[in-house]
PDB file of N, CA and C in Angstrom:
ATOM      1  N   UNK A   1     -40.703 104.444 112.957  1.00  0.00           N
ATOM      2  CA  UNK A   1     -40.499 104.090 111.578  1.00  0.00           C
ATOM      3  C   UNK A   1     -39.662 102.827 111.526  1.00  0.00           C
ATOM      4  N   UNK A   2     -40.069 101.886 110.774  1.00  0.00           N
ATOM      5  CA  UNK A   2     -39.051 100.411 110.544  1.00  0.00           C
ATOM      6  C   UNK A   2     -38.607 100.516 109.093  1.00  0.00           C
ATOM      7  N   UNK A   3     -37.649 100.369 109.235  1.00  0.00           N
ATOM      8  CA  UNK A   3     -36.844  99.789 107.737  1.00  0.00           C
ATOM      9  C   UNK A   3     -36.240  98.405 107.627  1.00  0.00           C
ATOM     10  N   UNK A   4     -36.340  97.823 106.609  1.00  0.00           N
ATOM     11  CA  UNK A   4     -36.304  96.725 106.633  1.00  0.00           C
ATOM     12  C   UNK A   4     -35.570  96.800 104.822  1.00  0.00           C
ATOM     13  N   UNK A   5     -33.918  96.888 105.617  1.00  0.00           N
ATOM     14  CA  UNK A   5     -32.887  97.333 105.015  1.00  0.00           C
ATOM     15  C   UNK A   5     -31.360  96.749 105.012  1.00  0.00           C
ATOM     16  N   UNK A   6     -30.865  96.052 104.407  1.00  0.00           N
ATOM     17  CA  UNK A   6     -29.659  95.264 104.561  1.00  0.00           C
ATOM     18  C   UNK A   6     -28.946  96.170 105.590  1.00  0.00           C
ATOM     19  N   UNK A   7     -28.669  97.221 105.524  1.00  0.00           N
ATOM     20  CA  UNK A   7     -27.564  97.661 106.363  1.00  0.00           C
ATOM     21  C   UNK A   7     -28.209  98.329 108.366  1.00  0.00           C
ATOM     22  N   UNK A   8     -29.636  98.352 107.801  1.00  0.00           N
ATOM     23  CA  UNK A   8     -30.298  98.690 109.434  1.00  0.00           C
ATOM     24  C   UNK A   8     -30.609  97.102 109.853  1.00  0.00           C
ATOM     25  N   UNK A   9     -30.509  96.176 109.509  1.00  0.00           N
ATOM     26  CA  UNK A   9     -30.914  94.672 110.183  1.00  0.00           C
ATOM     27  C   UNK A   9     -29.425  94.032 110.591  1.00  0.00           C
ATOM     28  N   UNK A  10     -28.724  94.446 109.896  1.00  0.00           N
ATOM     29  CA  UNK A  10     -27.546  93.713 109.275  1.00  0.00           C
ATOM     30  C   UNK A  10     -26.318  93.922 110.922  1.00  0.00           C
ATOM     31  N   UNK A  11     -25.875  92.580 112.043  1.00  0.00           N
ATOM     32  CA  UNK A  11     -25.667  93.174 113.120  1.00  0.00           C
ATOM     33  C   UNK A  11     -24.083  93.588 112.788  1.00  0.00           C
ATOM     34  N   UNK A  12     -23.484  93.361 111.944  1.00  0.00           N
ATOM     35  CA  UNK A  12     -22.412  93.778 111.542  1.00  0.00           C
ATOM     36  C   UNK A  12     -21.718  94.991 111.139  1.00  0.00           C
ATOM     37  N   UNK A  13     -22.671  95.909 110.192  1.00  0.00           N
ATOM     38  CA  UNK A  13     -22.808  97.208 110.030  1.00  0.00           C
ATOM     39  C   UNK A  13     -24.360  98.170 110.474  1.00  0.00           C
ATOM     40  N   UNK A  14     -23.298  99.293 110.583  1.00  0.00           N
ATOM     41  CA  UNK A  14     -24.612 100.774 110.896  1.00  0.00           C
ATOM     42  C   UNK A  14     -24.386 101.279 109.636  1.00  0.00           C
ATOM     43  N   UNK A  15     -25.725 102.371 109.564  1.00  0.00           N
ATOM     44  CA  UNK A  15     -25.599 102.823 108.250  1.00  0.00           C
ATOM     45  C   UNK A  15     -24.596 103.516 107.891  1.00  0.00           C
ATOM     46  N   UNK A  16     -24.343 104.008 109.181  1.00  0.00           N
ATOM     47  CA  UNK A  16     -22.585 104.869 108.359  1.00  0.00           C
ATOM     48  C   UNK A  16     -21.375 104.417 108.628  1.00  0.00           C
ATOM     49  N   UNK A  17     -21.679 102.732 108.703  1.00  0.00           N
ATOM     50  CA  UNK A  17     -20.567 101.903 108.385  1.00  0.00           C
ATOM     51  C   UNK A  17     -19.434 102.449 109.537  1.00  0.00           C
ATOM     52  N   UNK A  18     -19.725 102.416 110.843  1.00  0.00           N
ATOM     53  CA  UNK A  18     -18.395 102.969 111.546  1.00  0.00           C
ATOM     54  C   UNK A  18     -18.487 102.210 112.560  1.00  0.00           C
ATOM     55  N   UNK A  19     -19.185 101.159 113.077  1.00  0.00           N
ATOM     56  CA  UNK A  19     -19.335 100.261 114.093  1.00  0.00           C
ATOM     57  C   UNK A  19     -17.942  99.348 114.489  1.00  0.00           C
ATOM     58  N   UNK A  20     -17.415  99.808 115.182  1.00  0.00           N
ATOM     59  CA  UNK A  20     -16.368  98.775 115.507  1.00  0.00           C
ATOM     60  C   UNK A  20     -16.261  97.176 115.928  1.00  0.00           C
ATOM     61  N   UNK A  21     -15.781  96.062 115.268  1.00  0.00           N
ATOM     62  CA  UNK A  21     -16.517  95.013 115.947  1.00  0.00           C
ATOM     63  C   UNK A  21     -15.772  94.632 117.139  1.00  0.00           C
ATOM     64  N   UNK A  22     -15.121  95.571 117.466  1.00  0.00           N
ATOM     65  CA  UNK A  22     -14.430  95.310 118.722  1.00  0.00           C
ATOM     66  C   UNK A  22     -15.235  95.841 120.048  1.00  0.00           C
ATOM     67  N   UNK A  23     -15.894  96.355 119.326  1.00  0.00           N
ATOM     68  CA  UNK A  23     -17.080  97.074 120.472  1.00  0.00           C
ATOM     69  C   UNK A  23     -18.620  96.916 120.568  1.00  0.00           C
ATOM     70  N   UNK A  24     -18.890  96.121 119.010  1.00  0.00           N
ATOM     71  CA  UNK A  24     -19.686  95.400 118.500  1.00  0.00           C
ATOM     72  C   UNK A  24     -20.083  94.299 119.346  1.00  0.00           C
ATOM     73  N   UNK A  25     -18.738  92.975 119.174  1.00  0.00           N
ATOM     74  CA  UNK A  25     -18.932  91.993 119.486  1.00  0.00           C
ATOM     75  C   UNK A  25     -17.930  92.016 120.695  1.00  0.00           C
ATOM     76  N   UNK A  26     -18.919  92.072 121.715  1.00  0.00           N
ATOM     77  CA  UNK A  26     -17.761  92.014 123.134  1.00  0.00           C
ATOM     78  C   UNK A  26     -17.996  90.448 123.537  1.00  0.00           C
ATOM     79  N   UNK A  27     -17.636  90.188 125.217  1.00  0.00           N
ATOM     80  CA  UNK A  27     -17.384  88.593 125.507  1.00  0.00           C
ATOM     81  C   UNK A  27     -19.141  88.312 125.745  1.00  0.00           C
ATOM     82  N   UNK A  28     -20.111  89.429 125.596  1.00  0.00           N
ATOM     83  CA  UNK A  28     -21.363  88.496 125.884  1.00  0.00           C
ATOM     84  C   UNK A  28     -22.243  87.750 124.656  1.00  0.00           C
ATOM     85  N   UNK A  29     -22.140  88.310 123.498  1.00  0.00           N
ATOM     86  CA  UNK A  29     -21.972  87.296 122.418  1.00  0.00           C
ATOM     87  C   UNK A  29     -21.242  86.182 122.038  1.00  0.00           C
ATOM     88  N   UNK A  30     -20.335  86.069 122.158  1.00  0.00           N
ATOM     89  CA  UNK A  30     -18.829  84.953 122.365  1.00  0.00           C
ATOM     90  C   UNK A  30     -18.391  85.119 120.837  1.00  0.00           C
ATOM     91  N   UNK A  31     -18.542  86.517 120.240  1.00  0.00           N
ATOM     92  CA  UNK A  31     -17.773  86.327 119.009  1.00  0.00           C
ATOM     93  C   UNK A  31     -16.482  87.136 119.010  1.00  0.00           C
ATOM     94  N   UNK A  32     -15.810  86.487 118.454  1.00  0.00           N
ATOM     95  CA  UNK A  32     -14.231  86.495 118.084  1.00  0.00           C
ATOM     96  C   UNK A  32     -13.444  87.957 117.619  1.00  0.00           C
ATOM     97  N   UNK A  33     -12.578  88.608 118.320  1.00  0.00           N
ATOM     98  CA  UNK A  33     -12.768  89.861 117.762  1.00  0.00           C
ATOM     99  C   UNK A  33     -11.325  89.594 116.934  1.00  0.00           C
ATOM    100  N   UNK A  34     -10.470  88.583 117.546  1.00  0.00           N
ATOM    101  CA  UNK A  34      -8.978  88.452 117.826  1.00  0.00           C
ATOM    102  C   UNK A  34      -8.949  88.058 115.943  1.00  0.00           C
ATOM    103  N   UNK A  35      -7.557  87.061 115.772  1.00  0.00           N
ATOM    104  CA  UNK A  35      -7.187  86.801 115.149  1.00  0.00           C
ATOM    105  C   UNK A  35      -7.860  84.978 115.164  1.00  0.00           C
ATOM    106  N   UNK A  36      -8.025  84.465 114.043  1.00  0.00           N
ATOM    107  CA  UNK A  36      -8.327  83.180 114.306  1.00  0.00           C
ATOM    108  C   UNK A  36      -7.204  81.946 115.581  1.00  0.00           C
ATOM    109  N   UNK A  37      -7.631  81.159 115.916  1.00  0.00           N
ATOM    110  CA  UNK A  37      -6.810  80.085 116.396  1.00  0.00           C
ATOM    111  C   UNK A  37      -6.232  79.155 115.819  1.00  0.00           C
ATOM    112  N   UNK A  38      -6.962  78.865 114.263  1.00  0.00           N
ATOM    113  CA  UNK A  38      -5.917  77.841 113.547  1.00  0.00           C
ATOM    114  C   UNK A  38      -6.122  78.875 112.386  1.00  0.00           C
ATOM    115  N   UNK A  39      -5.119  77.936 111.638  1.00  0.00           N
ATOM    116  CA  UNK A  39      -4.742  78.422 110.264  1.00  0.00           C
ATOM    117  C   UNK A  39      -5.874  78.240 109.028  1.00  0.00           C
ATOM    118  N   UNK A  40      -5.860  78.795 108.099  1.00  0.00           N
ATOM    119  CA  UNK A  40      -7.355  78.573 107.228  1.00  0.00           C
ATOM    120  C   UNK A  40      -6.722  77.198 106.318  1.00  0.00           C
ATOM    121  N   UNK A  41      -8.561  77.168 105.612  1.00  0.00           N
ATOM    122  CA  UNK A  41      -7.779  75.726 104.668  1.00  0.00           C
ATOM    123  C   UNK A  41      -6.735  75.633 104.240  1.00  0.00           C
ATOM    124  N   UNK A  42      -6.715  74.408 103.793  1.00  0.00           N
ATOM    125  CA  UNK A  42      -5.343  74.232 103.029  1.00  0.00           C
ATOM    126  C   UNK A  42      -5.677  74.043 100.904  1.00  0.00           C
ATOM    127  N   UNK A  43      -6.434  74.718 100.962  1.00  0.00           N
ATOM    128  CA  UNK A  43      -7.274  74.739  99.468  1.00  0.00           C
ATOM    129  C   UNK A  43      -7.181  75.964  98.949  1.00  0.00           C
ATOM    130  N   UNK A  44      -7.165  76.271  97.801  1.00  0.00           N
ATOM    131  CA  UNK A  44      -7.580  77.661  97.053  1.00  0.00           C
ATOM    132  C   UNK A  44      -8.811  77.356  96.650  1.00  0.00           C
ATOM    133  N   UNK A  45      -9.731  77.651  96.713  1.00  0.00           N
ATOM    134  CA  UNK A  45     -11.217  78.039  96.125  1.00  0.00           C
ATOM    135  C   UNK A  45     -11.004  78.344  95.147  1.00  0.00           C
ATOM    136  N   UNK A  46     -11.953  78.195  94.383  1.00  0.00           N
ATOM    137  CA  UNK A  46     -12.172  78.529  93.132  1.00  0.00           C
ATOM    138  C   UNK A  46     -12.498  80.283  93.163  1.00  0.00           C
ATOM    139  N   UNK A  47     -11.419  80.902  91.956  1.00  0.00           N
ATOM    140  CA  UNK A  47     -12.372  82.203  91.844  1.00  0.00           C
ATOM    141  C   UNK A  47     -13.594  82.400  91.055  1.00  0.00           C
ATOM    142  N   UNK A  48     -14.391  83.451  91.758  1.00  0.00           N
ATOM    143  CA  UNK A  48     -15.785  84.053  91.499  1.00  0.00           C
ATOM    144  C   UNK A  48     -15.544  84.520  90.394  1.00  0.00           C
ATOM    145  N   UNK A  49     -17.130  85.360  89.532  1.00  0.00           N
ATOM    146  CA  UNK A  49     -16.905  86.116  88.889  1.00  0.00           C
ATOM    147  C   UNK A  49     -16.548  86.918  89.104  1.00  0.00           C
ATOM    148  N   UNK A  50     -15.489  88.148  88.671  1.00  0.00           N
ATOM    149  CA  UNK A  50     -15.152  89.431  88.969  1.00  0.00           C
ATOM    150  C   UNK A  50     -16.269  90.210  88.814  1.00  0.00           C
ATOM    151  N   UNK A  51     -16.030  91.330  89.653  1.00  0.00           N
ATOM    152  CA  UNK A  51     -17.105  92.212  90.425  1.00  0.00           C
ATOM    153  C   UNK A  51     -16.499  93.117  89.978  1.00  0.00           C
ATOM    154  N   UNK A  52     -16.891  94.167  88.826  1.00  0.00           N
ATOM    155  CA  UNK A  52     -16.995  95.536  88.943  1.00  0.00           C
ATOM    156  C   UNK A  52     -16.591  96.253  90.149  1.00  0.00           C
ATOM    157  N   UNK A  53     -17.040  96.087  91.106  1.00  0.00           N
ATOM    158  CA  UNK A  53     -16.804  97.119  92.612  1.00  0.00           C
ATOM    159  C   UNK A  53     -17.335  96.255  93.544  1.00  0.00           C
ATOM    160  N   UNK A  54     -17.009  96.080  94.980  1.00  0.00           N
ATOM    161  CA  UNK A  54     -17.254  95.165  96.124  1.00  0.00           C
ATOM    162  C   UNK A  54     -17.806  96.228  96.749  1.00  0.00           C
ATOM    163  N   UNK A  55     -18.974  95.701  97.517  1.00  0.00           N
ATOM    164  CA  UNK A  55     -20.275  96.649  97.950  1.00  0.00           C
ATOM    165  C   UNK A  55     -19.922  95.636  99.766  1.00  0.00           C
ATOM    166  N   UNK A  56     -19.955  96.820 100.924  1.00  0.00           N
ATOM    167  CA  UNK A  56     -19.495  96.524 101.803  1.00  0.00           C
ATOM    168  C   UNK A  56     -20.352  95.776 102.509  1.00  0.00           C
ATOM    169  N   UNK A  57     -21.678  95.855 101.757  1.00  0.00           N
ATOM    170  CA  UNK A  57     -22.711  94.434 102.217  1.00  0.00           C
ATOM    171  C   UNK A  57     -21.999  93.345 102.131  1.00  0.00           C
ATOM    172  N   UNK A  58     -21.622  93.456 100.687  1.00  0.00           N
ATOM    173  CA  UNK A  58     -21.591  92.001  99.960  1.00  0.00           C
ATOM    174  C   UNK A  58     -20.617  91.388 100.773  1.00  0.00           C
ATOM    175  N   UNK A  59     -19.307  91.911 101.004  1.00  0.00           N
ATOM    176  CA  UNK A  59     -18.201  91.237 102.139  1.00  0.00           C
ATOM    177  C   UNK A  59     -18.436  91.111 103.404  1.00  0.00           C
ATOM    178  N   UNK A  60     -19.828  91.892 103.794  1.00  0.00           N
ATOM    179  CA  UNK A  60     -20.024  91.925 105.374  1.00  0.00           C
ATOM    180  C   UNK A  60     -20.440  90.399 105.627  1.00  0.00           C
ATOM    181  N   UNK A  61     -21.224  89.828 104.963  1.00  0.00           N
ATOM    182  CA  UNK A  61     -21.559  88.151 104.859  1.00  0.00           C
ATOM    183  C   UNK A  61     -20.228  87.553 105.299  1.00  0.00           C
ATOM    184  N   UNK A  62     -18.745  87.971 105.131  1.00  0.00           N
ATOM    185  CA  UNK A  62     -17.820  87.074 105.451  1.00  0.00           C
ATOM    186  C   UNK A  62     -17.211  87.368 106.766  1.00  0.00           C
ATOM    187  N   UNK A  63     -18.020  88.499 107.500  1.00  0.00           N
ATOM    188  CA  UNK A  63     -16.918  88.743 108.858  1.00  0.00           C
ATOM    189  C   UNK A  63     -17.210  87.722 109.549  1.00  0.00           C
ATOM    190  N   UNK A  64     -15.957  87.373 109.903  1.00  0.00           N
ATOM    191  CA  UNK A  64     -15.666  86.022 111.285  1.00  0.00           C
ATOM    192  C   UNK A  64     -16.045  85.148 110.396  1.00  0.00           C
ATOM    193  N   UNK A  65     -15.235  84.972 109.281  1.00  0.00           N
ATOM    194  CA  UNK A  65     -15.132  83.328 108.644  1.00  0.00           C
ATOM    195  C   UNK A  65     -14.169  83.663 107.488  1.00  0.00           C
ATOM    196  N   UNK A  66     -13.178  82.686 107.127  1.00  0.00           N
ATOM    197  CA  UNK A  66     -12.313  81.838 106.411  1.00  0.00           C
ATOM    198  C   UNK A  66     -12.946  82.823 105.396  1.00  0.00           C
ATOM    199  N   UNK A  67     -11.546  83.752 104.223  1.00  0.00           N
ATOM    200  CA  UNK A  67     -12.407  84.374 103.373  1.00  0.00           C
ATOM    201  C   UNK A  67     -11.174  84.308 102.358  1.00  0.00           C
ATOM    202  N   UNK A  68     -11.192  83.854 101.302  1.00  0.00           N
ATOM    203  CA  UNK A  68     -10.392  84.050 100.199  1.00  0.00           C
ATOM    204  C   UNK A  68     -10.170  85.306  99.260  1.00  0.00           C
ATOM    205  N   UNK A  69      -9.389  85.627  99.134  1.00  0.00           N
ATOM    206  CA  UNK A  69      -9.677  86.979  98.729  1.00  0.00           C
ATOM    207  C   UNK A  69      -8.594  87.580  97.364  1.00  0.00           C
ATOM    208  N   UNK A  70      -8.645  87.706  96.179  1.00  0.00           N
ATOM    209  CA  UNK A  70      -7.899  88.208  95.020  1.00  0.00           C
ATOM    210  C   UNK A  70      -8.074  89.884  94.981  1.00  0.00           C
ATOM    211  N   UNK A  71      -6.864  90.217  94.967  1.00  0.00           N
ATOM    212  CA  UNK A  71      -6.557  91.871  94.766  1.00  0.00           C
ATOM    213  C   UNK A  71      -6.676  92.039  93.392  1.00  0.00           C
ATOM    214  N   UNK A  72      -6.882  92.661  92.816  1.00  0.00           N
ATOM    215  CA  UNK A  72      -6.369  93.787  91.449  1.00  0.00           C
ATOM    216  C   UNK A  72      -4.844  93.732  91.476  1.00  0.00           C
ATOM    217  N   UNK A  73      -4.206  93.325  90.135  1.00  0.00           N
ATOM    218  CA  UNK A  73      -2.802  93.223  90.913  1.00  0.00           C
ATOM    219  C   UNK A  73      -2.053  91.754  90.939  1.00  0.00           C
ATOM    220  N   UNK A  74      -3.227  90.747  90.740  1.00  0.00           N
ATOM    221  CA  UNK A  74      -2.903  89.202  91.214  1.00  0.00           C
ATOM    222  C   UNK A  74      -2.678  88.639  92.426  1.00  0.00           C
ATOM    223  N   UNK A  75      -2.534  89.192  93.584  1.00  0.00           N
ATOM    224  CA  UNK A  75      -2.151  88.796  94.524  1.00  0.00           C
ATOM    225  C   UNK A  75      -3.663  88.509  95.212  1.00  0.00           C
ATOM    226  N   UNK A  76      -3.481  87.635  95.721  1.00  0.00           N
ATOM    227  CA  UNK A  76      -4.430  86.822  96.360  1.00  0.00           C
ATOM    228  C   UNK A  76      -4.160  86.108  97.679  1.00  0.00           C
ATOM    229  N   UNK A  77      -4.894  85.825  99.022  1.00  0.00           N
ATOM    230  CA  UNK A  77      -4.673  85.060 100.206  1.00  0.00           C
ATOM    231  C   UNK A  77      -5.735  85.371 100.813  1.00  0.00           C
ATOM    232  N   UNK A  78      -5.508  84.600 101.998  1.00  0.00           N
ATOM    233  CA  UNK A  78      -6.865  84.058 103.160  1.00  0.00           C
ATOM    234  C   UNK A  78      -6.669  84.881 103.948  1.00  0.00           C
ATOM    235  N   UNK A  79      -7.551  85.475 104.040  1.00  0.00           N
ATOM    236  CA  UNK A  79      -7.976  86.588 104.870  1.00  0.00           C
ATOM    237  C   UNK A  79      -8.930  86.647 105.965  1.00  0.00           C
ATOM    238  N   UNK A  80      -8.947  87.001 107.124  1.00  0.00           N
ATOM    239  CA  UNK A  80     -10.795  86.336 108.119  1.00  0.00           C
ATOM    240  C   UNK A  80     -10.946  88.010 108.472  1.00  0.00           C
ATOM    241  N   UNK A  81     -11.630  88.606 108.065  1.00  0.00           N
ATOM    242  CA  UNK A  81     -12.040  90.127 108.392  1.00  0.00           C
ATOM    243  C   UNK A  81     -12.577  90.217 109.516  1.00  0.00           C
ATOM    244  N   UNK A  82     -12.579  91.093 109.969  1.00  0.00           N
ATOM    245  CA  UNK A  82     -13.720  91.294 111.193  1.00  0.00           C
ATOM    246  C   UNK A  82     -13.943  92.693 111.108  1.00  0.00           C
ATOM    247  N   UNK A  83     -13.849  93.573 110.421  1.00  0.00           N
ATOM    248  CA  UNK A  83     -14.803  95.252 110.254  1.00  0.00           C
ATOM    249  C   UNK A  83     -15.016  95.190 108.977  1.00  0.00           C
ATOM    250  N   UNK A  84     -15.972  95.545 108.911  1.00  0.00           N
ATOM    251  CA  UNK A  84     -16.198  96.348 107.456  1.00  0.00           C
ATOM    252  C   UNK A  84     -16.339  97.715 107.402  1.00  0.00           C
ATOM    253  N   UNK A  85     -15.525  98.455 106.561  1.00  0.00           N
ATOM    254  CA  UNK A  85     -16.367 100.396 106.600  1.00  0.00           C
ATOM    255  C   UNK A  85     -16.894 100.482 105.537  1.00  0.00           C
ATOM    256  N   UNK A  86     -16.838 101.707 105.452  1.00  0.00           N
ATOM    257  CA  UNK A  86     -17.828 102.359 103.594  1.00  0.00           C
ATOM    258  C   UNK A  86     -16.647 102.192 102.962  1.00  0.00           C
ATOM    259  N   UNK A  87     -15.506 102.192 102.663  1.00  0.00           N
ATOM    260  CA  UNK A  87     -14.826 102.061 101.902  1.00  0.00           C
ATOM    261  C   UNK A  87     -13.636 100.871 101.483  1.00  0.00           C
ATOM    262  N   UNK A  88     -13.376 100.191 103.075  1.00  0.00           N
ATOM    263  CA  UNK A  88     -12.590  99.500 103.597  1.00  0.00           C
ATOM    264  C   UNK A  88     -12.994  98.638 104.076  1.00  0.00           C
ATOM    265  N   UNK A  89     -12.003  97.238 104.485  1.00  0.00           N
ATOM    266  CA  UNK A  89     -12.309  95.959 105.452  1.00  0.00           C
ATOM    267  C   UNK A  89     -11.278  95.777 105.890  1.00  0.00           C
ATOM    268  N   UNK A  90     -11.073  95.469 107.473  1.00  0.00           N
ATOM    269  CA  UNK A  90      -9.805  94.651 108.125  1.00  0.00           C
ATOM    270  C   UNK A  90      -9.735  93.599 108.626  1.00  0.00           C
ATOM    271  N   UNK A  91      -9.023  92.908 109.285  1.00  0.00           N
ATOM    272  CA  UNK A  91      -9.113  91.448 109.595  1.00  0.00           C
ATOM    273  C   UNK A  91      -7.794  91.211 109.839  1.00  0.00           C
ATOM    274  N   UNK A  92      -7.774  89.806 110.060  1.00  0.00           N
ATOM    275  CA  UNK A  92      -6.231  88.874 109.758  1.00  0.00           C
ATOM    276  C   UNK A  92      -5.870  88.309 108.344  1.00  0.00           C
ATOM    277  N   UNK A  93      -4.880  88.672 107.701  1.00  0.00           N
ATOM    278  CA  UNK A  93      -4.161  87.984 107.042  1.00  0.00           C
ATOM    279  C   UNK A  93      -3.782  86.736 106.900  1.00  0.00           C
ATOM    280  N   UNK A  94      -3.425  85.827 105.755  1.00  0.00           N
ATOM    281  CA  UNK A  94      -2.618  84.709 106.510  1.00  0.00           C
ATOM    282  C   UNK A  94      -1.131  84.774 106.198  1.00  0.00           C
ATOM    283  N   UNK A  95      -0.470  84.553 106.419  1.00  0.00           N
ATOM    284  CA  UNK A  95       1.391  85.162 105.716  1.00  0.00           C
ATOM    285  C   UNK A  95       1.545  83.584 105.437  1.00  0.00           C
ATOM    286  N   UNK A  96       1.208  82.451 105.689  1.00  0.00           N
ATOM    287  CA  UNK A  96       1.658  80.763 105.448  1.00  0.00           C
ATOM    288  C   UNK A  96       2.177  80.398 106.623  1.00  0.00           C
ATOM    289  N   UNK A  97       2.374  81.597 107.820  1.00  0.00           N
ATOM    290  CA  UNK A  97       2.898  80.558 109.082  1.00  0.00           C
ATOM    291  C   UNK A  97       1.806  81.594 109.972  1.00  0.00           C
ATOM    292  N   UNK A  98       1.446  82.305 109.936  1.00  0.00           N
ATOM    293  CA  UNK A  98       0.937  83.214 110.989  1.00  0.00           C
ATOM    294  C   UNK A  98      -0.197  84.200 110.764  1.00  0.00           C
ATOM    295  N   UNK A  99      -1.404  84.954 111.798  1.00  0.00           N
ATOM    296  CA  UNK A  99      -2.133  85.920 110.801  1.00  0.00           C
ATOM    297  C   UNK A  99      -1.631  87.074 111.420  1.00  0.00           C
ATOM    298  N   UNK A 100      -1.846  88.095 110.408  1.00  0.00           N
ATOM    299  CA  UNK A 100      -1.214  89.428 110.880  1.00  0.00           C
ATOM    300  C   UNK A 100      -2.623  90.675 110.241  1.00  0.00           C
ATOM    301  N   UNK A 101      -2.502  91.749 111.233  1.00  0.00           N
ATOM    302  CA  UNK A 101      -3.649  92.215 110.851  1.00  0.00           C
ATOM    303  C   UNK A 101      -3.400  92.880 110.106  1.00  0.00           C
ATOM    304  N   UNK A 102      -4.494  93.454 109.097  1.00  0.00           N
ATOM    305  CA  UNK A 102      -4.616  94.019 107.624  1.00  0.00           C
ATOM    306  C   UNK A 102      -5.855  94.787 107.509  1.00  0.00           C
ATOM    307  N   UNK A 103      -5.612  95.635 106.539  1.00  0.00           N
ATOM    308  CA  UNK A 103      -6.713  96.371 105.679  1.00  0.00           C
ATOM    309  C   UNK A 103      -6.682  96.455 104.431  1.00  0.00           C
ATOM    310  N   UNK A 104      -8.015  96.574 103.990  1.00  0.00           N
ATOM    311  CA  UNK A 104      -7.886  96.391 102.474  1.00  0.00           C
ATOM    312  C   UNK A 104      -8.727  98.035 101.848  1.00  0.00           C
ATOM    313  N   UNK A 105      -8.471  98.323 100.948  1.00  0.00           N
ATOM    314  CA  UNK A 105      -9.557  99.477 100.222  1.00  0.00           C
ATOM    315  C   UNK A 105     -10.447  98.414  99.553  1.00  0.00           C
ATOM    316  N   UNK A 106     -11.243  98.483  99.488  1.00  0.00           N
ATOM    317  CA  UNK A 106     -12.573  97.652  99.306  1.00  0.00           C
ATOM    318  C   UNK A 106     -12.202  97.735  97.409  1.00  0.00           C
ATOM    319  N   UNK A 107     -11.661  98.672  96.766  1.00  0.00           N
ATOM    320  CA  UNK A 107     -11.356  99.154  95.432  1.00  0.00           C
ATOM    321  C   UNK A 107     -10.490  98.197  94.789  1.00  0.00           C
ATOM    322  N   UNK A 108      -9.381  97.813  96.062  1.00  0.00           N
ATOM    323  CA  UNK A 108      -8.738  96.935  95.299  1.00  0.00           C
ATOM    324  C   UNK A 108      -8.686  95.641  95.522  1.00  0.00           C
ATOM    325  N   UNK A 109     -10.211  95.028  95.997  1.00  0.00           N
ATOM    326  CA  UNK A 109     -10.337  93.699  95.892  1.00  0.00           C
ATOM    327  C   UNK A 109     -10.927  93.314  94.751  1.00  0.00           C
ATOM    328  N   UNK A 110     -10.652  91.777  93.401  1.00  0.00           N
ATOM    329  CA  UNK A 110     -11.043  92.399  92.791  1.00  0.00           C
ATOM    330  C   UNK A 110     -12.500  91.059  93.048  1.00  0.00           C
ATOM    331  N   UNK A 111     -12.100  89.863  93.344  1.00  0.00           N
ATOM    332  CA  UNK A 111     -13.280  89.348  93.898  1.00  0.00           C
ATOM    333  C   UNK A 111     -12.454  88.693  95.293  1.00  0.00           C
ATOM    334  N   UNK A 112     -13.657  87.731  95.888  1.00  0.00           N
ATOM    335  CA  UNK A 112     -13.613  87.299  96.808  1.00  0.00           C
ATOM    336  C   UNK A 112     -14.361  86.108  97.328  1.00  0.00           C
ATOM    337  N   UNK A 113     -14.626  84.943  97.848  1.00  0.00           N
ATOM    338  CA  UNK A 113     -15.152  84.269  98.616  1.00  0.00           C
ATOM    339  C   UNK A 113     -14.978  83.871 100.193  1.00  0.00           C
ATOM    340  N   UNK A 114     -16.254  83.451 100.416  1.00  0.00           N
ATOM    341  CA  UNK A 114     -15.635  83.065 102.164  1.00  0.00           C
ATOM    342  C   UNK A 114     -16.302  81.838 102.397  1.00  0.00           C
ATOM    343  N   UNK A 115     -15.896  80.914 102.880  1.00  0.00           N
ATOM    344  CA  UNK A 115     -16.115  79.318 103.181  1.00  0.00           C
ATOM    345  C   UNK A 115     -16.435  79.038 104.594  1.00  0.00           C
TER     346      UNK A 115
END
């Protein structure tokens, strides 16, 4: 049987969203599991329209790249993810001197972009 299904094509997530990309993406792909090596732009992006609810597709497009990101809440920063789950995303942070790793509830992002 083939499906031809964002989340069965998609090499980032399985359907039950539990794929680690640390185990995902080992050294024979050459993708990045770590924390970035430089610091992200030096720009704020423009925000998106707000999103009702962030669908763990829709953020999976940003693992392993520069991702801007506004909470519920106001707080906002650059973020570079590298998992996505069914409910959640983690990654690096940026703090303005350093990245530190993080998770988010997918609930309380309220949009997002990635560059």
């Amino acid at each position: 049987m083939y499906y031809n299904h964002f989340y069965y094509n998609n090499p980032y997530i399985h359907e039950d969203y539990l794929y680690s990309t640390e185990r995902q993406f080992g050294q024979s792909t050459g993708q990045q599991a770590g924390p970035p090596t430089a610091p992200p732009p030096a720009f704020v992006p423009q925000q998106q329209v707000e999103a009702y609810a962030v669908d763990p597709g829709g953020i999976a497009r940003c693992l392993f790249r520069y991702t801007y990101v506004w909470l519920r809440g106001f707080e906002q920063f650059w973020f570079y993810p590298t998992f996505v789950g069914r409910n959640s995303v983690s990654g690096y942070r940026w703090t303005g001197h350093r990245w530190v790793y993080y998770g988010i509830d997918l609930r309380q992002i309220q949009s997002f972009t990635c560059v």
